[in-house]
Protein backbone atom coordinates (compact mmCIF):
# COMPACT_ATOMS: atom_id res chain seq x y z
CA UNK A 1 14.70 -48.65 -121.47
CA UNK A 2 11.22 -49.50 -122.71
CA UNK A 3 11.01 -52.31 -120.19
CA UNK A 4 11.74 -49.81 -117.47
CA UNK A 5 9.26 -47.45 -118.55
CA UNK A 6 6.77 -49.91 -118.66
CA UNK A 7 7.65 -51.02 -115.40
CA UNK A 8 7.28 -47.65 -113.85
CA UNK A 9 3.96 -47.18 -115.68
CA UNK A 10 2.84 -50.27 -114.55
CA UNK A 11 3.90 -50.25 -111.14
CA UNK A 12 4.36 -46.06 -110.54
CA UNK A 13 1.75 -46.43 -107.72
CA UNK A 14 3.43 -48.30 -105.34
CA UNK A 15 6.98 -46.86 -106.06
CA UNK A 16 5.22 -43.74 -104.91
CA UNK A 17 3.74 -45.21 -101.53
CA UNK A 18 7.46 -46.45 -101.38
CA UNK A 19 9.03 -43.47 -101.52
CA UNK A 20 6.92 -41.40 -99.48
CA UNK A 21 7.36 -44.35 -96.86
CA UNK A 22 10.91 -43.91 -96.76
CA UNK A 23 11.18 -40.12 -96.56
CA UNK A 24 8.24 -40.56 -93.98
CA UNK A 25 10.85 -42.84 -91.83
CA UNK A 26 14.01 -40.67 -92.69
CA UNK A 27 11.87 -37.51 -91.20
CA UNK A 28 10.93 -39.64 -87.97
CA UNK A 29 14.55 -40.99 -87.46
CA UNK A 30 16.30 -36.64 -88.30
CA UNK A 31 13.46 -35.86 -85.67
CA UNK A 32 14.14 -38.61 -82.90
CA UNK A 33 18.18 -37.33 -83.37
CA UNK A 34 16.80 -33.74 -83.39
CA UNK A 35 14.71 -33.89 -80.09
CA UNK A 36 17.32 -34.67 -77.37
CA UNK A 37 20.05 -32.11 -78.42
CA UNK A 38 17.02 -29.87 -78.66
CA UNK A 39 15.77 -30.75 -75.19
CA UNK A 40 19.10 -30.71 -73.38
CA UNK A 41 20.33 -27.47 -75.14
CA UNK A 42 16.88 -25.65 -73.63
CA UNK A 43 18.00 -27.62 -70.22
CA UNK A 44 21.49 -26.12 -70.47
CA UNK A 45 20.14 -22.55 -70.92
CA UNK A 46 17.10 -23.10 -68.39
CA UNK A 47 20.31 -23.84 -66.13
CA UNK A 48 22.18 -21.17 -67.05
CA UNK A 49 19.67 -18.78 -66.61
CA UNK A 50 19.12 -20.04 -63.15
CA UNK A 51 22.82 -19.69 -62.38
CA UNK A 52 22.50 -16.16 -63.63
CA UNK A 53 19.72 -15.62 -61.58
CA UNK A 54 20.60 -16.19 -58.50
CA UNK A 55 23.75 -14.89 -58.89
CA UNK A 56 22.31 -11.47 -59.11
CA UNK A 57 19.81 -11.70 -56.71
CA UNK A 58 19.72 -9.24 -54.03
CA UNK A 59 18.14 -10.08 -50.69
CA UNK A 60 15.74 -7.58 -49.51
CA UNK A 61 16.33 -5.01 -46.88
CA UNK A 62 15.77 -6.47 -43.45
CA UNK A 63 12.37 -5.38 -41.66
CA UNK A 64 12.74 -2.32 -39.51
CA UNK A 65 12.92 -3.69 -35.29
CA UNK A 66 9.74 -3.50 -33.70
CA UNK A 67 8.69 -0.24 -31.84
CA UNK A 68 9.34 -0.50 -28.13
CA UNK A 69 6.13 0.93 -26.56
CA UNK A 70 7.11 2.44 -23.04
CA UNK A 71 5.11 1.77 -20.43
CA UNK A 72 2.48 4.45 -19.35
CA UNK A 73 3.55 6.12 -16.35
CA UNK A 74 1.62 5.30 -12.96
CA UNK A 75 -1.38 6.86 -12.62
CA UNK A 76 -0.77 9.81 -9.90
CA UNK A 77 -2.39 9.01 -6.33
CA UNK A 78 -4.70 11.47 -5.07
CA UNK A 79 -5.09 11.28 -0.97
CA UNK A 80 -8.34 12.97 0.44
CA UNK A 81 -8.21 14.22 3.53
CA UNK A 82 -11.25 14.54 5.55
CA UNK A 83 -11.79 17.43 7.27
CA UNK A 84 -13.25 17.48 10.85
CA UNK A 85 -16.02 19.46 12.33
CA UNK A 86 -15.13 21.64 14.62
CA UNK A 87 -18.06 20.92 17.12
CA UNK A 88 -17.65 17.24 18.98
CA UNK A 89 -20.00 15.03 17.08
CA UNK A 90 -19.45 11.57 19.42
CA UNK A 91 -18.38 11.15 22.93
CA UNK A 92 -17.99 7.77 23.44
CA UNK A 93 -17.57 6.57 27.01
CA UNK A 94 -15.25 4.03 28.13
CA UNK A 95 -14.71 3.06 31.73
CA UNK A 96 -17.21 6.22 32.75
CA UNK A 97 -14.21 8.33 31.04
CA UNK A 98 -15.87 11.01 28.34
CA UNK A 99 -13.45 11.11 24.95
CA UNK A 100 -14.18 13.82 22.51
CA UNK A 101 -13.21 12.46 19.16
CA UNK A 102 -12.66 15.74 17.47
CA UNK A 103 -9.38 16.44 19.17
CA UNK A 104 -6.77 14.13 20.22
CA UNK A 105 -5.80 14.38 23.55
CA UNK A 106 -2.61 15.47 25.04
CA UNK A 107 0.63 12.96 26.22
CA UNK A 108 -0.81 10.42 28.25
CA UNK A 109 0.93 10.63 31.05
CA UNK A 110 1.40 13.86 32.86
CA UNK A 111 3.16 14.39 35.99
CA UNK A 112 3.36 17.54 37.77
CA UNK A 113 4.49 18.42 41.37
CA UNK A 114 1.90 20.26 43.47
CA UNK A 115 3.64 20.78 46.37
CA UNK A 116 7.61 21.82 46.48
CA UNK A 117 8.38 20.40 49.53
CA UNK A 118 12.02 18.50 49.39
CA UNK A 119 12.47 16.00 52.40
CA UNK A 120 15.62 15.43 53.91
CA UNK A 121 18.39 14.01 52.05
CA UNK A 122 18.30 10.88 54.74
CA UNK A 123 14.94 10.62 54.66
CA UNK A 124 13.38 7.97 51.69
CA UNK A 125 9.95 8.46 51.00
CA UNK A 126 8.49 5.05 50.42
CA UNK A 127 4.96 5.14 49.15
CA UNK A 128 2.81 2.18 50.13
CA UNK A 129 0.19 0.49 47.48
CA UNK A 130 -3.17 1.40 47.88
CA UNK A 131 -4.33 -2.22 48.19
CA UNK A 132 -1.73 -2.43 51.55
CA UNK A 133 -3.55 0.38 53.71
CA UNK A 134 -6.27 0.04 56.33
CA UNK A 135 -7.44 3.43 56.40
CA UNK A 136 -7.55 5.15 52.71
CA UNK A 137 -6.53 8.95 52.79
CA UNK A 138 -9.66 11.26 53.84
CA UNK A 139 -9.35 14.02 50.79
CA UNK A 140 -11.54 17.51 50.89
CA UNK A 141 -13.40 16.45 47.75
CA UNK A 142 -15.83 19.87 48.63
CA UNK A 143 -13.21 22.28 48.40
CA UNK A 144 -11.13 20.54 45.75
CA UNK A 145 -14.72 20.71 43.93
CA UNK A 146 -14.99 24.68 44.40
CA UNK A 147 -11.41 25.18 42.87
CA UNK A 148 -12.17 23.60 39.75
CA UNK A 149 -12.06 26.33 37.07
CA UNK A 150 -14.48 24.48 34.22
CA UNK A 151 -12.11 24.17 30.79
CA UNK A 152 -13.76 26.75 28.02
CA UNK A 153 -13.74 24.71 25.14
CA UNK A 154 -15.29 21.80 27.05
CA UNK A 155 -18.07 24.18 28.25
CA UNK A 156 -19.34 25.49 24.95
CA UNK A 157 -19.46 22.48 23.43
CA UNK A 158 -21.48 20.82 26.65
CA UNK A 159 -18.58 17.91 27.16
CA UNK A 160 -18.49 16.39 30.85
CA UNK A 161 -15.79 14.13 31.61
CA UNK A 162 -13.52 12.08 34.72
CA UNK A 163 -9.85 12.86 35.26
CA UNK A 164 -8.46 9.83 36.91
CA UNK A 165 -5.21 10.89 38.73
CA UNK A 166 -2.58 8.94 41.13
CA UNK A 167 -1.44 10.70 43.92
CA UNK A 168 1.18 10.37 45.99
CA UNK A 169 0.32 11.42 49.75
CA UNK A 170 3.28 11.47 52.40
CA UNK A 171 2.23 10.36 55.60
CA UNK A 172 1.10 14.38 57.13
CA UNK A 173 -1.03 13.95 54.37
CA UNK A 174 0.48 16.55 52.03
CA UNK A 175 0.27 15.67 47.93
CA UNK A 176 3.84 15.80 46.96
CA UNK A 177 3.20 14.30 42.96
CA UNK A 178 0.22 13.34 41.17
CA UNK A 179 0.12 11.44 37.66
CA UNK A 180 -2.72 11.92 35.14
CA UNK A 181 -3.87 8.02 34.48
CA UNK A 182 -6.62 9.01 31.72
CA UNK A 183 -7.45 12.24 30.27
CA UNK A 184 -10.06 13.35 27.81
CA UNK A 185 -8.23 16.23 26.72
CA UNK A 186 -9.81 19.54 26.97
CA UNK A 187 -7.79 20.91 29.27
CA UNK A 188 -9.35 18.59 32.10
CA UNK A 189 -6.34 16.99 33.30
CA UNK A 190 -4.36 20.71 33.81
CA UNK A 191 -7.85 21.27 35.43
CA UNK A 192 -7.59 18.62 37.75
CA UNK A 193 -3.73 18.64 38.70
CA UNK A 194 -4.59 23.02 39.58
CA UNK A 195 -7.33 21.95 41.82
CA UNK A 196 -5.27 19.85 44.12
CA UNK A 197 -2.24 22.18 44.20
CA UNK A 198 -1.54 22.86 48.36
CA UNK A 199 -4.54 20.48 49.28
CA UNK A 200 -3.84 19.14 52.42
CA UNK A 201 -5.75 15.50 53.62
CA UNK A 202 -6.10 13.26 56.66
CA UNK A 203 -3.03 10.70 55.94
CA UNK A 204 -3.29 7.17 55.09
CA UNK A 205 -2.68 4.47 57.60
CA UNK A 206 -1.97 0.61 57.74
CA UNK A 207 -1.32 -1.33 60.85
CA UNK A 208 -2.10 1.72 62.86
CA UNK A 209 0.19 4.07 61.87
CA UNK A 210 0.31 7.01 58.77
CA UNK A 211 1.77 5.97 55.69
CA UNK A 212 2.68 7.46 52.49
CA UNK A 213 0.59 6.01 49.66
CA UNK A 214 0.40 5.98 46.36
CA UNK A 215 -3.80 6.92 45.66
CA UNK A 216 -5.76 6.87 42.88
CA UNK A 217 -8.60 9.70 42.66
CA UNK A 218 -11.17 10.54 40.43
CA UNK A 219 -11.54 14.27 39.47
CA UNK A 220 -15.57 14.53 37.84
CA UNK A 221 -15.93 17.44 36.12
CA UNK A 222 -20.09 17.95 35.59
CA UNK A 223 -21.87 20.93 34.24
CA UNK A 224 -24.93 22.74 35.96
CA UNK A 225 -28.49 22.11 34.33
């Protein structure tokens, strides 16, 4: 007993180092066991967690759909009309023919029958081309001129113009039809076509002889200065 208590006297030092070596490696070894439990415990609830977690989530609402903007309507079209003088501000001229540009002229084409004079139901009046005759109808251009009643429109506003007319002359010379070629409007070609009613003209001829024949005339209607 002595021996051993001079032994631990002696040598109490080290023992100590000893010991506090060995609880030093008994710690390190309970830790090192300790640690992975530890760590894969926290992993296990980490995991569990998750689980939980996405188990319970909730996706959010989808977004509202985008607002369809209708298209603005068309702007509305506004037309202006011009409105037209009432006095003739051109007169263009066009083959010596006068045009007032103010007011559009009548149909184009107007036939009218100056003298009612029906020929026989054997008898076929064939009207020869002007460019066939030898001897163009002689018409009284003086006394057609003196039955001219002037159009009133045409006077006030100073307009002059040409009626050109085709005629168709029988062979005594009567006019039996007449077609307005080009007319200014105004009231010129009615003009015109009242004028010739019951004129009577030296006939055309060809070869000698009278011959009905289709003739084209010039009516010039011209103010006094």
């Amino acid at each position: 007993m002595d021996t051993f208590i001079d032994f631990g006297l002696k040598h109490g030092r080290k023992v100590l180092i000893l010991v506090a070596a060995l609880v030093h490696v008994a710690f390190m070894v309970l830790v090192t066991i300790k640690l992975p439990s530890a760590a894969s415990a926290a992993r296990e609830a980490a995991e569990v967690f998750k689980m939980v977690d996405v188990d319970e989530f909730v996706p959010p609402p989808p977004p509202p759909p985008p607002k369809v903007r209708e298209p603005d309507p068309p702007p509305e079209r506004i037309v202006a009309v011009a409105v037209q003088s009432a006095t003739a501000s051109e007169i263009v001229e066009t083959e010596r023919i006068v045009v007032e540009v103010d007011e559009p002229p009548p149909v184009a084409e107007i036939r009218r029958e100056v003298v009612v004079e029906s020929a026989p139901a054997e008898e076929a009046i064939v009207y020869v081309p002007q460019h066939k005759i030898s001897r163009i109808p002689a018409i009284p251009a003086r006394r057609v001129l003196e039955r001219i009643e002037y159009p009133e429109l045409a006077a006030k506003q100073g307009v002059e113009a040409v009626v050109y007319l085709e005629l168709y002359i029988d062979k005594n010379g009567r006019i039996r039809d007449a077609v307005v070629l080009k007319d200014p409007g105004f009231g010129f070609a009615q003009a015109a076509l009242k004028a010739l009613e019951g004129i009577v003209c030296e006939p055309a001829a060809a070869n000698g002889e009278n011959v009905a024949v289709r003739f084209r005339y010039p009516v010039r209607f011209t103010l006094k200065r």
